[in-house]
Protein backbone atom coordinates (compact mmCIF):
# COMPACT_ATOMS: atom_id res chain seq x y z
CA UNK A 1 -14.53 -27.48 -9.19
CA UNK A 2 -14.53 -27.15 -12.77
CA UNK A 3 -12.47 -24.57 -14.19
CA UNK A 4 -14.19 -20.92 -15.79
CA UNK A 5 -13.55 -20.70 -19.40
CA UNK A 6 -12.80 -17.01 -20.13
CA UNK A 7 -14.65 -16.26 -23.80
CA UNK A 8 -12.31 -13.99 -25.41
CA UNK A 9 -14.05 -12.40 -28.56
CA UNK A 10 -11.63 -11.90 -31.30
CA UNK A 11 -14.21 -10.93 -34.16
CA UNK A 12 -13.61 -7.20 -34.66
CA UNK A 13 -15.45 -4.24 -34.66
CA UNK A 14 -13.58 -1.87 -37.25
CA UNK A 15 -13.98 2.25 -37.52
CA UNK A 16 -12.63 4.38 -40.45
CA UNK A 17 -13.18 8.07 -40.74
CA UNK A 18 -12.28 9.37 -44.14
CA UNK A 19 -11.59 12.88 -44.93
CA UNK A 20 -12.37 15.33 -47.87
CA UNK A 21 -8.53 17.35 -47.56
CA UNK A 22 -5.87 16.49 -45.58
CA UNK A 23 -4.93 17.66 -42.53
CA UNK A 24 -0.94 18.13 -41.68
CA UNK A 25 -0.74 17.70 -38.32
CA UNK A 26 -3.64 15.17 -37.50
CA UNK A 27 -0.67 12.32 -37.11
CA UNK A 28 0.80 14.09 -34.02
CA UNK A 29 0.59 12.48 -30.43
CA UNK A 30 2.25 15.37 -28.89
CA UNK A 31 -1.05 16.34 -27.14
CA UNK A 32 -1.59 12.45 -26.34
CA UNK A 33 -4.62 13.02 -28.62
CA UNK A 34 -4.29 9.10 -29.95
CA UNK A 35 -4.36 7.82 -26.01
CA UNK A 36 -7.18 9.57 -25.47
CA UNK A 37 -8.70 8.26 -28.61
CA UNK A 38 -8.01 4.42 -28.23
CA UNK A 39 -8.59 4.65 -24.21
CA UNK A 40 -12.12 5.99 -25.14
CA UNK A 41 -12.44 2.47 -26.63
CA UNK A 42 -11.74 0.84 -23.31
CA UNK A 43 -7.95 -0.43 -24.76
CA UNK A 44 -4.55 1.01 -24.62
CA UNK A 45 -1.50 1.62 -26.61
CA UNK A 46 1.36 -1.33 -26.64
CA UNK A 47 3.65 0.46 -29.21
CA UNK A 48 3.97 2.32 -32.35
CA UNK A 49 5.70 2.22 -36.35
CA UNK A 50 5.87 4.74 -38.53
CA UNK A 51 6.41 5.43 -42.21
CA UNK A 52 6.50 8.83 -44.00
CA UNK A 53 3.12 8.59 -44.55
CA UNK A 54 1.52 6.58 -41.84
CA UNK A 55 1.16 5.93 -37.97
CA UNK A 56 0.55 2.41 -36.97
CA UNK A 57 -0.37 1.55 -33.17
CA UNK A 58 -0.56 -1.95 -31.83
CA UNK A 59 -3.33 -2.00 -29.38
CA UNK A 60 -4.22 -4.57 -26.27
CA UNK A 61 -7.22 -5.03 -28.03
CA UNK A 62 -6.03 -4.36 -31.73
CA UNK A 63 -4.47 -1.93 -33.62
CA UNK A 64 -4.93 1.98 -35.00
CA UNK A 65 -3.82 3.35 -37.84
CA UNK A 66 -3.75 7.13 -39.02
CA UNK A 67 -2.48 9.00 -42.24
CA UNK A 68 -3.43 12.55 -42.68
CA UNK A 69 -5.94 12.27 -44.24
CA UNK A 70 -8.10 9.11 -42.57
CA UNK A 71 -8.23 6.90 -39.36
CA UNK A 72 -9.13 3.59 -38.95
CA UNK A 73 -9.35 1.68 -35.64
CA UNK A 74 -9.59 -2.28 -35.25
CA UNK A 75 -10.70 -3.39 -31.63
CA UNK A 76 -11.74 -7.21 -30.23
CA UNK A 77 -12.80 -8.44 -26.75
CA UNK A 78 -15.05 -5.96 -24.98
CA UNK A 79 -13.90 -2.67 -26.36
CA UNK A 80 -16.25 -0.06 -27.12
CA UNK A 81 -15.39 1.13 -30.14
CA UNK A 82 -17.82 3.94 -31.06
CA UNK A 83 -16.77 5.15 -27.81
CA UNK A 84 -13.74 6.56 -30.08
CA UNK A 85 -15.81 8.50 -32.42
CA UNK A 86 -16.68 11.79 -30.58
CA UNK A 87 -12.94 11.92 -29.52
CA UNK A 88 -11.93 11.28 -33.20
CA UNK A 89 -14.84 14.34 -34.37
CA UNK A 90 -13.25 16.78 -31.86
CA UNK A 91 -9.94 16.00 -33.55
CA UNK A 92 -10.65 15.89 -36.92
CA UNK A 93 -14.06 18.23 -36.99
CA UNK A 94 -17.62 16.74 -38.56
CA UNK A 95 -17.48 18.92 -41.38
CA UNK A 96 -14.04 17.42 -42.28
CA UNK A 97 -15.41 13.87 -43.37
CA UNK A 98 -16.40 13.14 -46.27
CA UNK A 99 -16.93 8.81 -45.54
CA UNK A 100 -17.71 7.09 -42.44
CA UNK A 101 -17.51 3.09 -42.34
CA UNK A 102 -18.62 0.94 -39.02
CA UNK A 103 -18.26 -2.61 -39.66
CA UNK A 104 -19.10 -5.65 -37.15
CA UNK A 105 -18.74 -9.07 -37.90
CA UNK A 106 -21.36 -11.21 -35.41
CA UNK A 107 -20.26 -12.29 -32.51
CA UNK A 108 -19.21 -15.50 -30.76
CA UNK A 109 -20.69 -14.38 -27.69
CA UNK A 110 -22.95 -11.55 -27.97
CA UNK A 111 -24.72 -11.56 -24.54
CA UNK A 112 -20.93 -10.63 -23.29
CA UNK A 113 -20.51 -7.64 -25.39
CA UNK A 114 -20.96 -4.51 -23.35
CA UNK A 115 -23.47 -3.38 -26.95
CA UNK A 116 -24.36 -4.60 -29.78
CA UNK A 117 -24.40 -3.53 -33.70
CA UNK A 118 -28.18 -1.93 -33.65
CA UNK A 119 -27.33 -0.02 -30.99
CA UNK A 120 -24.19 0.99 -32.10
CA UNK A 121 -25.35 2.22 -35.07
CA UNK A 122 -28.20 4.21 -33.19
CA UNK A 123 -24.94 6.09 -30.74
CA UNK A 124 -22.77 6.72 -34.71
CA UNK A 125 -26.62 8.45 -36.08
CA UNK A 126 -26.58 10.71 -33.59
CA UNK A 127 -23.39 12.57 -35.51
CA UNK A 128 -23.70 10.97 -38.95
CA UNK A 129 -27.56 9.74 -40.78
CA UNK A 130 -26.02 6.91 -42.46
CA UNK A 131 -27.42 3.21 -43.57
CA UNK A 132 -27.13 -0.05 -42.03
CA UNK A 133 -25.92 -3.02 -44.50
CA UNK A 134 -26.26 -7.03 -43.70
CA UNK A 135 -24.11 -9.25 -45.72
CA UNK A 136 -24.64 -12.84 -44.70
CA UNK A 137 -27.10 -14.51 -43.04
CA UNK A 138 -27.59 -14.02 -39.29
CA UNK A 139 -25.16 -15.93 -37.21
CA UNK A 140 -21.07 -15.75 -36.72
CA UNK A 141 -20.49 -15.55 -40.74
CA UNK A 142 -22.19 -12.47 -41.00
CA UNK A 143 -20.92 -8.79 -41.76
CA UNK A 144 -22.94 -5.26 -40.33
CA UNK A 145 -21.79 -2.24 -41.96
CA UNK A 146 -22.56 0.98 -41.12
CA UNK A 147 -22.00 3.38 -44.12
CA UNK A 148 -22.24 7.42 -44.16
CA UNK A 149 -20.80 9.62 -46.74
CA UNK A 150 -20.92 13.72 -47.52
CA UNK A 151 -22.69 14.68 -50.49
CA UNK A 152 -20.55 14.40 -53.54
CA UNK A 153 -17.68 13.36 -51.01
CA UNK A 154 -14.75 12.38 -53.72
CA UNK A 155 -12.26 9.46 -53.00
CA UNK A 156 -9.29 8.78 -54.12
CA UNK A 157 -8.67 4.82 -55.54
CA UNK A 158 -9.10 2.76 -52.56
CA UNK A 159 -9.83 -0.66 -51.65
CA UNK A 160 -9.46 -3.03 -48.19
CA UNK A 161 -8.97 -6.54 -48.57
CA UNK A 162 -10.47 -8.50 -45.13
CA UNK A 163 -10.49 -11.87 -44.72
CA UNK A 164 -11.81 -13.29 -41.08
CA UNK A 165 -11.24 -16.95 -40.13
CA UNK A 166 -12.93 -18.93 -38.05
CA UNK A 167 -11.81 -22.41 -36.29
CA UNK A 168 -8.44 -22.26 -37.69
CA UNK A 169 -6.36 -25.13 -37.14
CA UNK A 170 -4.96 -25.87 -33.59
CA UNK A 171 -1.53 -27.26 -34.20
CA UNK A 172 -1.08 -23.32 -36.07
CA UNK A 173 -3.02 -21.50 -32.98
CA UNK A 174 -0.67 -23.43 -30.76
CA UNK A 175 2.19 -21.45 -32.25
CA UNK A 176 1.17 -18.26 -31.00
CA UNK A 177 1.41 -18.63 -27.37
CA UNK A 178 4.00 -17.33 -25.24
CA UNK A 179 4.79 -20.99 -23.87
CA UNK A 180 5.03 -22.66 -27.16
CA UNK A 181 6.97 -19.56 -29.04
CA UNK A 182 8.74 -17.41 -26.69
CA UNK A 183 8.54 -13.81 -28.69
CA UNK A 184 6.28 -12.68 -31.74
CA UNK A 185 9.53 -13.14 -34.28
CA UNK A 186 9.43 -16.78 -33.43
CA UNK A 187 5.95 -17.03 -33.62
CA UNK A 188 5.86 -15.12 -36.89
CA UNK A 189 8.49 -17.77 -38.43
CA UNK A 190 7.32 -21.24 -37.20
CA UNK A 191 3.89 -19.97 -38.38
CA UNK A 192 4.58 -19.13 -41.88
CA UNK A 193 3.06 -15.68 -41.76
CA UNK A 194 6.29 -13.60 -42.42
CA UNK A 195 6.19 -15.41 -45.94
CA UNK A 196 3.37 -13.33 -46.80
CA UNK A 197 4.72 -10.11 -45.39
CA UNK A 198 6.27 -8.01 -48.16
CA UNK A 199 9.70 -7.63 -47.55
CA UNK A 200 10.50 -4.13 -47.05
CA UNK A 201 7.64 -4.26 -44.65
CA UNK A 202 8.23 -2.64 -41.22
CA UNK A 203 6.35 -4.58 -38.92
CA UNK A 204 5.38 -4.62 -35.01
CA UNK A 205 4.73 -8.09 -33.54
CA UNK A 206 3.08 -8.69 -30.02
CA UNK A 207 2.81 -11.99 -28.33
CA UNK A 208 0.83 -11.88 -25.66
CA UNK A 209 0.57 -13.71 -22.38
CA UNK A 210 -0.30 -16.41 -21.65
CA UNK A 211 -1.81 -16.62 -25.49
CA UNK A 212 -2.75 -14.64 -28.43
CA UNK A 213 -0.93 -12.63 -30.97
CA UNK A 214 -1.22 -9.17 -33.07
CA UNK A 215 0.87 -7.87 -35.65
CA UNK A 216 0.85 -4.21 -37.93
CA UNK A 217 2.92 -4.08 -40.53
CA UNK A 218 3.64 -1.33 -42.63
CA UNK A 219 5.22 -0.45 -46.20
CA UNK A 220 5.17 3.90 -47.41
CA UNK A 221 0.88 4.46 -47.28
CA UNK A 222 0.14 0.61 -47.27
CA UNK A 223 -0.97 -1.83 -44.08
CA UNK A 224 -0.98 -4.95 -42.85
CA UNK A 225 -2.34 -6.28 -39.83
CA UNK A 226 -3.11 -9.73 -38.35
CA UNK A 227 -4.60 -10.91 -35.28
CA UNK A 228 -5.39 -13.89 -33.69
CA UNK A 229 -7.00 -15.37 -30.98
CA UNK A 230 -5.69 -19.06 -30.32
CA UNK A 231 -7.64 -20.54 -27.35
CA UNK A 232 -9.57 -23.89 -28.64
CA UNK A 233 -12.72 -22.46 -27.47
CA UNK A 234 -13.12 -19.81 -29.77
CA UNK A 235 -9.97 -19.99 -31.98
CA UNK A 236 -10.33 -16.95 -34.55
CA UNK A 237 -7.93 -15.05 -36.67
CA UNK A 238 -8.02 -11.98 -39.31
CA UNK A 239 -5.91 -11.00 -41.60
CA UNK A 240 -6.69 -7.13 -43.20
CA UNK A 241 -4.84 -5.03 -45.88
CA UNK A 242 -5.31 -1.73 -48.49
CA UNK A 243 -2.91 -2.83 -50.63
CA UNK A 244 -4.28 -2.72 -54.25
CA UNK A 245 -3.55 -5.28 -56.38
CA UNK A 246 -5.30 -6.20 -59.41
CA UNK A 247 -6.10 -10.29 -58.62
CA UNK A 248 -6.82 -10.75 -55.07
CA UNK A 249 -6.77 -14.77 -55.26
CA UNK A 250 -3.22 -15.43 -54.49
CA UNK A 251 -3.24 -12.98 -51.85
CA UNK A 252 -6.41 -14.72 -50.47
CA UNK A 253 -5.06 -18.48 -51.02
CA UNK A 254 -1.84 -17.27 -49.03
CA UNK A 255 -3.06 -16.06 -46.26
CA UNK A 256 -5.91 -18.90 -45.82
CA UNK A 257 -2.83 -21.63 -46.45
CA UNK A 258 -1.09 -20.18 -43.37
CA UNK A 259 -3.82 -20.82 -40.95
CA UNK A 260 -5.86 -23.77 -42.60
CA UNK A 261 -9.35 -22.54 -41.16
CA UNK A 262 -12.79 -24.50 -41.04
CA UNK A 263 -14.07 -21.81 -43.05
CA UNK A 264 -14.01 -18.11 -43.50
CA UNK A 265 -15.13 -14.54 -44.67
CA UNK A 266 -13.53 -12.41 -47.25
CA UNK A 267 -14.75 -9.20 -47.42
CA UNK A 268 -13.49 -6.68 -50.66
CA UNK A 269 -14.58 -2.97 -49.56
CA UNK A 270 -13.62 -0.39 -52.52
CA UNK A 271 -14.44 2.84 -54.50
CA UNK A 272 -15.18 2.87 -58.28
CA UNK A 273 -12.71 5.51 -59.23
CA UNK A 274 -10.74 3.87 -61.89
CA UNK A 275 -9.61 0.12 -61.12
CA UNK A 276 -11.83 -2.60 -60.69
CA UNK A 277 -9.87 -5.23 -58.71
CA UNK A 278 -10.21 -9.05 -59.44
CA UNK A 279 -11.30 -11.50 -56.31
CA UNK A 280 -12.17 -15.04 -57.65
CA UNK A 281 -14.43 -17.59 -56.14
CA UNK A 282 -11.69 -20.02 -56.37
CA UNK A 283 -9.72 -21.17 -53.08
CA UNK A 284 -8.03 -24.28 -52.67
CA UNK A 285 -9.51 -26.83 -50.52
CA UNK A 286 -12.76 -24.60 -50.17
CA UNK A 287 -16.46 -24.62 -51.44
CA UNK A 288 -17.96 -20.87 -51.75
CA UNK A 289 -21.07 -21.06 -49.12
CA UNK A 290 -22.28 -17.85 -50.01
CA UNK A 291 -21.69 -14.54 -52.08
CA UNK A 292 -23.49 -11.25 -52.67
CA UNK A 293 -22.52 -7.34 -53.59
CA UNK A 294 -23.61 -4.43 -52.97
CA UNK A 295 -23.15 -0.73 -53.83
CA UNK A 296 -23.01 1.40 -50.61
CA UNK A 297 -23.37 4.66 -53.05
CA UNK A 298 -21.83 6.06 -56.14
CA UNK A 299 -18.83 5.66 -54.92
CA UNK A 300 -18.10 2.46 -52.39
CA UNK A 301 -19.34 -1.29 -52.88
CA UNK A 302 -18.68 -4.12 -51.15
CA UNK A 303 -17.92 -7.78 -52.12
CA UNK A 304 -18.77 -10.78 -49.43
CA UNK A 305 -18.18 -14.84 -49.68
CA UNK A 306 -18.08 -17.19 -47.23
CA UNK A 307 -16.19 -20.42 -47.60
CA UNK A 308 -15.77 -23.73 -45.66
CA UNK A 309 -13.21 -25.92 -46.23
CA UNK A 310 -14.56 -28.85 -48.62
């Protein structure tokens, strides 16, 4: 009998609520507010770093992040993530957020998703009118956003660097497997991907079992996180940040030269109060497929490009 291949989705769906004031205890887990938040989302919590600024959970399906002033949540596989979004309102209250982002890249295997984008957009509407984006054209290179924002909401300067790789290549995905590796730290090294870690960068590694590998790494009010799903079937990794920097391309060229992939998505999400950060078409070893822009108001756009390896 031939053996069942188990389709893992690692292309995320990504939540971040935004808030007009800060709120000083919102960071808390006393009240096991955060469990009930991420097991809403059908996931749980692995662990947890901290900076002064800045809780960062490593998830079994991805990672959660919260400041006091704004929460973003990263799930894969099955999860439902809007799920988390009533449990985040009651937290935070409605009236409290000032921008709302949903984001979905398409999925490998949509017909095993327990929804899909249209009609998670339809369950965020019911507590925030926003818009629906598309950047890409239909199929696994493409980007749904979901974008709602208070009138004259303000922002402080902001930006999140994604890039999303698909078919990366298999002697790197071999490294993260508990068989090949061991533990994350070795996984991290043989892999490259601690050289482009900042140093001072407290990070949280999990290598799961028997495959499969998530990191969050953290520096004051600045993240890192990387995840990556290694089986040959549906090989897939991300790599996502807010630190600002003014050129993104060596940033970009770093992180693709770690895990060599067939081709990939970068996606620049930021505000237009006062910087206007750099992200050039040029990556080595790649031909830009496809690029567009768009403004999701006055005060968010987003950049999109797709590459494949030339």
């Amino acid at each position: 009998m031939k053996a069942l291949t188990i389709k893992f989705e690692g292309a995320e769906k990504k939540l971040e609520v935004i808030l007009s004031s800060p709120q000083t205890n919102l960071r808390s887990n006393a009240d096991n507010r955060w469990d009930r938040v991420v097991e809403a989302s059908r996931a749980l919590i692995l662990s947890h770093v901290s900076t002064e600024s800045l809780d960062a959970y490593l998830l079994s399906e991805s990672s959660l992040f919260v400041w006091e002033d704004r929460i973003l949540m990263i799930t894969c596989g099955k999860t439902t993530l809007v799920k988390a979004l009533p449990e985040i309102l009651n937290i935070v209250g409605k009236e409290n957020v000032a921008h709302l982002f949903y984001e979905q890249k398409d999925f490998m295997f949509p017909d095993e998703q327990p929804s899909n984008f249209k009609a998670d957009a339809a369950f965020i509407k019911e507590y925030c009118p926003g818009k629906i984006y598309r950047f890409g054209v239909p199929g696994p290179d493409c980007v749904n956003v979901f974008y709602w924002s208070q009138a004259n909401a303000e922002s402080e300067p902001d930006a999140t660097l994604e890039i999303l790789m698909n078919d990366p290549d298999p002697s790197v995905m071999d490294i993260f497997s508990e068989k090949n590796s061991g533990t994350a730290d070795r996984a991290e090294s043989r892999s490259g991907l601690k050289n482009i870690l900042q140093r001072r960068m407290l990070t949280d590694g999990y290598l799961f079992s028997p495959h499969g590998y998530s990191l969050n790494g953290v520096l004051d009010d600045n993240y890192v996180t990387v995840h990556v799903t290694p089986q040959p079937e549906n090989a897939y990794t991300s790599f996502e940040t807010n630190i600002i920097e003014k050129d993104y391309a060596d940033m970009v060229n770093r992180v693709v030269s770690v895990f060599r992939p067939e081709r990939f998505t970068v996606v620049l999400t930021k505000n237009s109060d006062g910087f206007d950060p750099m992200l050039t078409d040029a990556v080595q070893g790649y031909l830009l497929a496809e690029k567009s822009m768009e403004s999701l108001d006055r005060r968010y756009a987003v950049n999109f490009m797709n590459y494949r390896r030339s």
